[in-house]
C-alpha atoms as a PDB file:
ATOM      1  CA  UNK A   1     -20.022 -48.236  14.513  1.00  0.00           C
ATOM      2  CA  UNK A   2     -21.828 -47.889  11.052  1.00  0.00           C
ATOM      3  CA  UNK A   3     -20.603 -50.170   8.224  1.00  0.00           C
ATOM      4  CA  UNK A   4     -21.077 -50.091   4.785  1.00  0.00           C
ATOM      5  CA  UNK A   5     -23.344 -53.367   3.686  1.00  0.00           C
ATOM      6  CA  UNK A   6     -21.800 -53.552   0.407  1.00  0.00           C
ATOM      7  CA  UNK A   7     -18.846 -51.840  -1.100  1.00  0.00           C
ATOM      8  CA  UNK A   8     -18.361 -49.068  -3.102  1.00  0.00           C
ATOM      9  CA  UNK A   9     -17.821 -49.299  -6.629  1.00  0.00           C
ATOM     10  CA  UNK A  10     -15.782 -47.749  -8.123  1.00  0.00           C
ATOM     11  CA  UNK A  11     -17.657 -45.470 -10.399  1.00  0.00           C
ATOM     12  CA  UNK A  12     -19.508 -44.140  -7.707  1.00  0.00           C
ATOM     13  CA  UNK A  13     -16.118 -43.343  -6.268  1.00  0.00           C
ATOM     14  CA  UNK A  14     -14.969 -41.436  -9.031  1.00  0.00           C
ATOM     15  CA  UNK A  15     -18.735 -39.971  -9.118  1.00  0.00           C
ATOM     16  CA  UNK A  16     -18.419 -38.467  -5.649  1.00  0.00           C
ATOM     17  CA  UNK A  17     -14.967 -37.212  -6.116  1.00  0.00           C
ATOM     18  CA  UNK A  18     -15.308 -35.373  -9.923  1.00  0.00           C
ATOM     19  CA  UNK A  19     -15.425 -31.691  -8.024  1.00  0.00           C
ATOM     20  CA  UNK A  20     -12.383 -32.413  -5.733  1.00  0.00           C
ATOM     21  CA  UNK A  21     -10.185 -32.084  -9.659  1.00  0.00           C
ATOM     22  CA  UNK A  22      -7.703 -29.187  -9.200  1.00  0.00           C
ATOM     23  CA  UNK A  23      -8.428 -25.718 -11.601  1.00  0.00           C
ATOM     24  CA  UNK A  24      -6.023 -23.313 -12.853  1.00  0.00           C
ATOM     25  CA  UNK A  25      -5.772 -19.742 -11.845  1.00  0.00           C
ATOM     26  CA  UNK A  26      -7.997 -17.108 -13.928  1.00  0.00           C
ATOM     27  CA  UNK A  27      -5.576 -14.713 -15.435  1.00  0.00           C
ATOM     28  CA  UNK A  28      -6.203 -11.681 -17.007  1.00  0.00           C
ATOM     29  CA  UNK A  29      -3.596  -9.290 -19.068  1.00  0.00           C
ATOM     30  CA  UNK A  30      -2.770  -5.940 -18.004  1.00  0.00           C
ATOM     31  CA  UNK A  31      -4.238  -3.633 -20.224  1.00  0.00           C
ATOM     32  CA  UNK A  32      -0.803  -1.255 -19.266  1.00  0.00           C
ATOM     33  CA  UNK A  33       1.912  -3.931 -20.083  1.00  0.00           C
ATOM     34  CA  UNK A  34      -0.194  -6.966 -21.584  1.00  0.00           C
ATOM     35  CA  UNK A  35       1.355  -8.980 -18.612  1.00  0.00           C
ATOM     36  CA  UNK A  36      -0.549 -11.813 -17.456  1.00  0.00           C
ATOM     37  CA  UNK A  37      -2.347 -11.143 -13.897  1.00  0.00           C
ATOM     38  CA  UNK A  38      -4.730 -12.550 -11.382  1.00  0.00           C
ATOM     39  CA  UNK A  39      -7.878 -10.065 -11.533  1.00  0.00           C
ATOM     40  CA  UNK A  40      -8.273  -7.649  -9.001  1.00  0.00           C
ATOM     41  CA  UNK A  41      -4.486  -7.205  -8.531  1.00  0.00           C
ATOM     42  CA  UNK A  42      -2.267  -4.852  -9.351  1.00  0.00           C
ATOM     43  CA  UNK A  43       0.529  -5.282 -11.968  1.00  0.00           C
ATOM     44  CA  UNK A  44       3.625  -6.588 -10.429  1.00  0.00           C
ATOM     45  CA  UNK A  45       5.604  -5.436 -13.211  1.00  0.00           C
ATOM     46  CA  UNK A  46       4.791  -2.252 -14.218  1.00  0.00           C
ATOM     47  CA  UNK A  47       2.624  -1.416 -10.940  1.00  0.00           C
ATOM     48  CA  UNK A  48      -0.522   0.005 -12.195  1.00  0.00           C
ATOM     49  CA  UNK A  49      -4.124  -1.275 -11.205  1.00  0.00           C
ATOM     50  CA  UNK A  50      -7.416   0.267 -13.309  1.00  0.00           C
ATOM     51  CA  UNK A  51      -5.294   2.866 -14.820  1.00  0.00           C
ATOM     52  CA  UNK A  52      -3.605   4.619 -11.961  1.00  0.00           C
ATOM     53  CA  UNK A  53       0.250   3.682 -10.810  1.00  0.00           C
ATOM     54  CA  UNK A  54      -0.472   2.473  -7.290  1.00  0.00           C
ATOM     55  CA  UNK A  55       3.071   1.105  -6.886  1.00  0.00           C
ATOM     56  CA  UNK A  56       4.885   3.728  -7.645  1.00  0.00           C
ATOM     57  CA  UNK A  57       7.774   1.779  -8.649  1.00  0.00           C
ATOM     58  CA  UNK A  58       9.902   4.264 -11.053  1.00  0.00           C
ATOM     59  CA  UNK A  59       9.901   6.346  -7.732  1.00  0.00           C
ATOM     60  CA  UNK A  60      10.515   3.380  -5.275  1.00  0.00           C
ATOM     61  CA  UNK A  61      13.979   2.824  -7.690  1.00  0.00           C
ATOM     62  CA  UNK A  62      14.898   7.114  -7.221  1.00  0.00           C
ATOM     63  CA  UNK A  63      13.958   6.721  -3.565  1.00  0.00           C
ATOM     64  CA  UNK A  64      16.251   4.719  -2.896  1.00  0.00           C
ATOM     65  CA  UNK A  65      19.136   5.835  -4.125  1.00  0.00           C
ATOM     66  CA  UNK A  66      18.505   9.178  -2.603  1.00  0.00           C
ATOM     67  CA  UNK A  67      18.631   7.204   0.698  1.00  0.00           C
ATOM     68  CA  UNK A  68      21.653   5.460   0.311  1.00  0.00           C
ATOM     69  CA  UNK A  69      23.444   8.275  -0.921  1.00  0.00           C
ATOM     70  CA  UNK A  70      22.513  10.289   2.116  1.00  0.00           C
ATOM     71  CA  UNK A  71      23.177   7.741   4.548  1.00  0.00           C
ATOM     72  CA  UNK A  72      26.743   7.257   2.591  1.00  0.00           C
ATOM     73  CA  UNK A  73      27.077  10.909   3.211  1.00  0.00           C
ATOM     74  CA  UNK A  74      25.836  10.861   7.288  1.00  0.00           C
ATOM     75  CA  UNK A  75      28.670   7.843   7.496  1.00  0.00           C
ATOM     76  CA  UNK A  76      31.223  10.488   6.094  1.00  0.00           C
ATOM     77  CA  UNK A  77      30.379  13.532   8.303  1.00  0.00           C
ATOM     78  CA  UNK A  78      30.261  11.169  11.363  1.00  0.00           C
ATOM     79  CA  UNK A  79      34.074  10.074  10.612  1.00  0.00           C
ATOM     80  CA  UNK A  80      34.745  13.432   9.851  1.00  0.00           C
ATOM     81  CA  UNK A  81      33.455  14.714  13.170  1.00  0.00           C
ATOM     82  CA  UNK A  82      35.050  11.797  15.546  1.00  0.00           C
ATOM     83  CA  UNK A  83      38.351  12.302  13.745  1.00  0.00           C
ATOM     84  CA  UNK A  84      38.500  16.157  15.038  1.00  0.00           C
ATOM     85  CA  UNK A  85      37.218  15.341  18.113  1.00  0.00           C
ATOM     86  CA  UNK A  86      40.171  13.095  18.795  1.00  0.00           C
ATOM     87  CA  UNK A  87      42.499  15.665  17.505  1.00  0.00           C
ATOM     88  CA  UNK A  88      40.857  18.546  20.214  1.00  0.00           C
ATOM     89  CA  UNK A  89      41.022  15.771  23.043  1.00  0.00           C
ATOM     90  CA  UNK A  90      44.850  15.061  22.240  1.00  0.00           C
ATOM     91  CA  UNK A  91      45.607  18.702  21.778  1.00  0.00           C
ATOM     92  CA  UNK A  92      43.635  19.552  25.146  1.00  0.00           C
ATOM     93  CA  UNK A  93      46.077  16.821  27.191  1.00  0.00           C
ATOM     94  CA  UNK A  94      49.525  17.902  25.987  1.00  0.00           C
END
C-alpha cells in the first residue's frame, strides 16, 4: 500500500480543493411576470415559457371546478336513482 513520504500541507490542501466551493443557482426573470426563474424553465407562477402559456393555469383553475361540479351532480342523480329503485322494489313485494 502506497504512502505519502511527507505530509500534506495545508495550502496545498486548500489548493486541490478550491473547485469543490458550492455556487448558487443562475436565475433569470420572467420577462411575463419579472419572477425570478432558473433558465430554460417555464414560469411557475404565471406559466408561460418564451412567450407562449404552456401551463395553462387560468384554465387548469376553470377545469376544475367544472369537474367537481359535475361529479357533485353524478353523486346527486346516483342517490336520486337508488332512492326510486328502493321505492319500485318495496312497491313490487307488497
Amino acid at each position: 500500500m502506497a504512502v505519502p513520504a511527507r505530509r500534506t500541507s495545508i495550502t496545498k490542501k486548500r489548493m486541490r480543493r478550491t473547485h469543490l466551493k458550492k455556487e448558487a443557482r443562475t436565475t433569470v426573470s420572467c420577462p411575463n411576470c419579472g419572477e425570478p426563474i432558473q433558465p430554460h424553465r417555464a414560469c411557475v407562477k404565471c406559466g408561460f415559457y418564451k412567450g407562449k402559456n404552456v401551463l395553462n393555469r387560468e384554465d387548469e383553475t376553470t377545469v376544475k371546478e367544472e369537474v367537481k361540479e359535475t361529479k357533485k351532480a353524478e353523486k346527486k342523480t346516483a342517490t336520486k336513482k337508488t332512492s326510486a329503485k328502493k321505492e319500485t322494489n318495496s312497491k313490487e313485494t307488497k
